[in-house]
Protein backbone atom coordinates (compact mmCIF):
# COMPACT_ATOMS: atom_id res chain seq x y z
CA UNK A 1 5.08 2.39 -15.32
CA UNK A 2 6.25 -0.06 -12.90
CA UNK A 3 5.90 -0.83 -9.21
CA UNK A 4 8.06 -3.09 -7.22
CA UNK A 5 6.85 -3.44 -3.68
CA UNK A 6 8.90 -4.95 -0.75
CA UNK A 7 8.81 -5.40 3.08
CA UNK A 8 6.97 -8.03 3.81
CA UNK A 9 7.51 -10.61 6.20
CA UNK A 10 6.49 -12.49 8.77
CA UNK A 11 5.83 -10.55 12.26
CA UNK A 12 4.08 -11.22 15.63
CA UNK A 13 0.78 -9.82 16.76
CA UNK A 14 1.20 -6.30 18.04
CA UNK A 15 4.25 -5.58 15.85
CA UNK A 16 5.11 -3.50 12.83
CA UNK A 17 6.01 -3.90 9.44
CA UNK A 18 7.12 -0.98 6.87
CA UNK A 19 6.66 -1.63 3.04
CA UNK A 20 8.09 0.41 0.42
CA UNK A 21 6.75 0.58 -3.27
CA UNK A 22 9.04 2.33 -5.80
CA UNK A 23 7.75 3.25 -8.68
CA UNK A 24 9.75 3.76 -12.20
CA UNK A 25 8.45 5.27 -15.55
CA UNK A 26 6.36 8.42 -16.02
CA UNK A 27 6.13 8.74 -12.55
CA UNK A 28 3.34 11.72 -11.92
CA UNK A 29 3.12 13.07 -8.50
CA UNK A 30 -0.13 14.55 -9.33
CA UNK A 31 -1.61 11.35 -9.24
CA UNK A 32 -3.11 9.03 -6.61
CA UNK A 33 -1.31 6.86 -5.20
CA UNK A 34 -2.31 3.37 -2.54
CA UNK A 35 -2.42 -0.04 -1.18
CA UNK A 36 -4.34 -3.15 -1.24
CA UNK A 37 -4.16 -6.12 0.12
CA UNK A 38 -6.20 -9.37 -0.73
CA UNK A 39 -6.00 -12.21 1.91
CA UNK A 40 -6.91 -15.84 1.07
CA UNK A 41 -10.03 -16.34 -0.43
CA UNK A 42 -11.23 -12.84 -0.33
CA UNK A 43 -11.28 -9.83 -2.68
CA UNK A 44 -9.15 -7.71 -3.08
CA UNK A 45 -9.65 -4.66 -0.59
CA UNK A 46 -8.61 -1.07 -0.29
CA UNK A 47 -6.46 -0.52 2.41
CA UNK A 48 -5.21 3.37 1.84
CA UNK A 49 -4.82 5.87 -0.35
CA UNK A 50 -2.72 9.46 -0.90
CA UNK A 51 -3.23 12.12 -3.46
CA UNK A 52 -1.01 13.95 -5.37
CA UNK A 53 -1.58 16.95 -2.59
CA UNK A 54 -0.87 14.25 0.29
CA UNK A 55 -4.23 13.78 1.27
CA UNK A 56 -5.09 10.28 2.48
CA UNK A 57 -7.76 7.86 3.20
CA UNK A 58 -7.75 4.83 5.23
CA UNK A 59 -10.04 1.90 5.45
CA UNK A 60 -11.71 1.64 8.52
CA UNK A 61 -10.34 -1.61 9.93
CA UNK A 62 -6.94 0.10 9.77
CA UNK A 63 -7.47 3.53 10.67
CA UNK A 64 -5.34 4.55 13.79
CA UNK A 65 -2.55 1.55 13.34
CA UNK A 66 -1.26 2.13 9.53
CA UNK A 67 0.16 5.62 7.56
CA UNK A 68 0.59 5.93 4.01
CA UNK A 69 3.30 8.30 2.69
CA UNK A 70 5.04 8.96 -0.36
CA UNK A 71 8.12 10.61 -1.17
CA UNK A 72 7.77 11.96 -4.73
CA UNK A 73 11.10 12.76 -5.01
CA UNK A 74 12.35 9.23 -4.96
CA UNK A 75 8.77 8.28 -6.80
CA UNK A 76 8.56 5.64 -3.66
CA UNK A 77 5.38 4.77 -2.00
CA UNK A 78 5.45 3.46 1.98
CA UNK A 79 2.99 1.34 4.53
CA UNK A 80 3.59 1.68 7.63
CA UNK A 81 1.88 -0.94 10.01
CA UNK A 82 1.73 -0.73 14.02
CA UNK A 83 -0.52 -2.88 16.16
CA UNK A 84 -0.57 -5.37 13.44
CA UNK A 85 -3.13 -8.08 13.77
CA UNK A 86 -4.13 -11.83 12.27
CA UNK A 87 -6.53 -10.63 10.24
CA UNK A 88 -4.02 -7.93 8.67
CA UNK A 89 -2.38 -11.09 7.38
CA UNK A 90 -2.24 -11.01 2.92
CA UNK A 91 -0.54 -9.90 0.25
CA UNK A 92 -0.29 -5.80 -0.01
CA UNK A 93 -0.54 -4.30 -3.51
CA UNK A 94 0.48 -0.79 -4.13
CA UNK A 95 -1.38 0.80 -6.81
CA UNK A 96 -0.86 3.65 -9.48
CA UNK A 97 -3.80 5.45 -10.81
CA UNK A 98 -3.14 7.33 -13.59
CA UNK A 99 -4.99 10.40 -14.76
CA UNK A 100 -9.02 11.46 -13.80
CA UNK A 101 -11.42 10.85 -16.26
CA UNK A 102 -10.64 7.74 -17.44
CA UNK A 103 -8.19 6.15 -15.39
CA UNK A 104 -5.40 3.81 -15.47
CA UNK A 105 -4.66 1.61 -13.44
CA UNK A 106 -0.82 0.30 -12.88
CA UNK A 107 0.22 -2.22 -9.67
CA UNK A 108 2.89 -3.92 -8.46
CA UNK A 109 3.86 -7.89 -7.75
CA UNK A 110 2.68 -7.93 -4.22
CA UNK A 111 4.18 -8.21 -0.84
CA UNK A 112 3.27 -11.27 1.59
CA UNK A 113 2.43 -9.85 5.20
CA UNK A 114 1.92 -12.71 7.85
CA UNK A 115 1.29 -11.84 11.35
CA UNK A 116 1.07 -14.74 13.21
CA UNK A 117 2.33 -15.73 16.61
């Protein structure tokens, strides 16, 4: 499996940014699919995820201003960020987990997001 995100970029307060992961390999569309992000000096954080079955889950500081989607046909994973702000500033993972019990985790290279005026 492998993930190649893009769609970064640098963008004012207030605006929006889409980012796109495609994903190659055995692609399962059963699977959970998200994004991360991990801004300087901090952890690693969830930011949203979607289900094989399209259900999703946001982090609260994001609720309301991002979507997650996928579009299993093309195996691609999206982002898509309104009302960005500062703090939304870090690099976005997308993430892979493969199968239930015991699973695997696969992500991609990261994408820089800087909102800054």
């Amino acid at each position: 499996v492998q993930l190649q995100a893009s769609g970064g970029g640098l963008v004012q307060p207030g605006g929006s940014l889409r980012l796109a992961c495609a994903a190659s390999g055995n692609i399962y569309r059963f699977y959970t699919m998200g994004w991360y992000r991990q801004a300087p000096g901090k952890q690693r954080e969830l930011v949203a995820t979607i289900t094989g079955g399209g259900g999703t889950s946001y982090a609260d500081s994001v609720k309301g201003r991002f979507t997650i989607s996928r579009d299993n046909a093309k195996n691609t994973l999206y982002l898509q960020m309104n009302s960005l702000k500062p703090e939304d500033t870090a690099v976005y993972y997308c993430n892979y987990r493969e199968g239930w019990s015991s699973p695997k985790d696969y992500w991609g290279q990261g994408t820089l997001v800087t909102v800054s005026s």
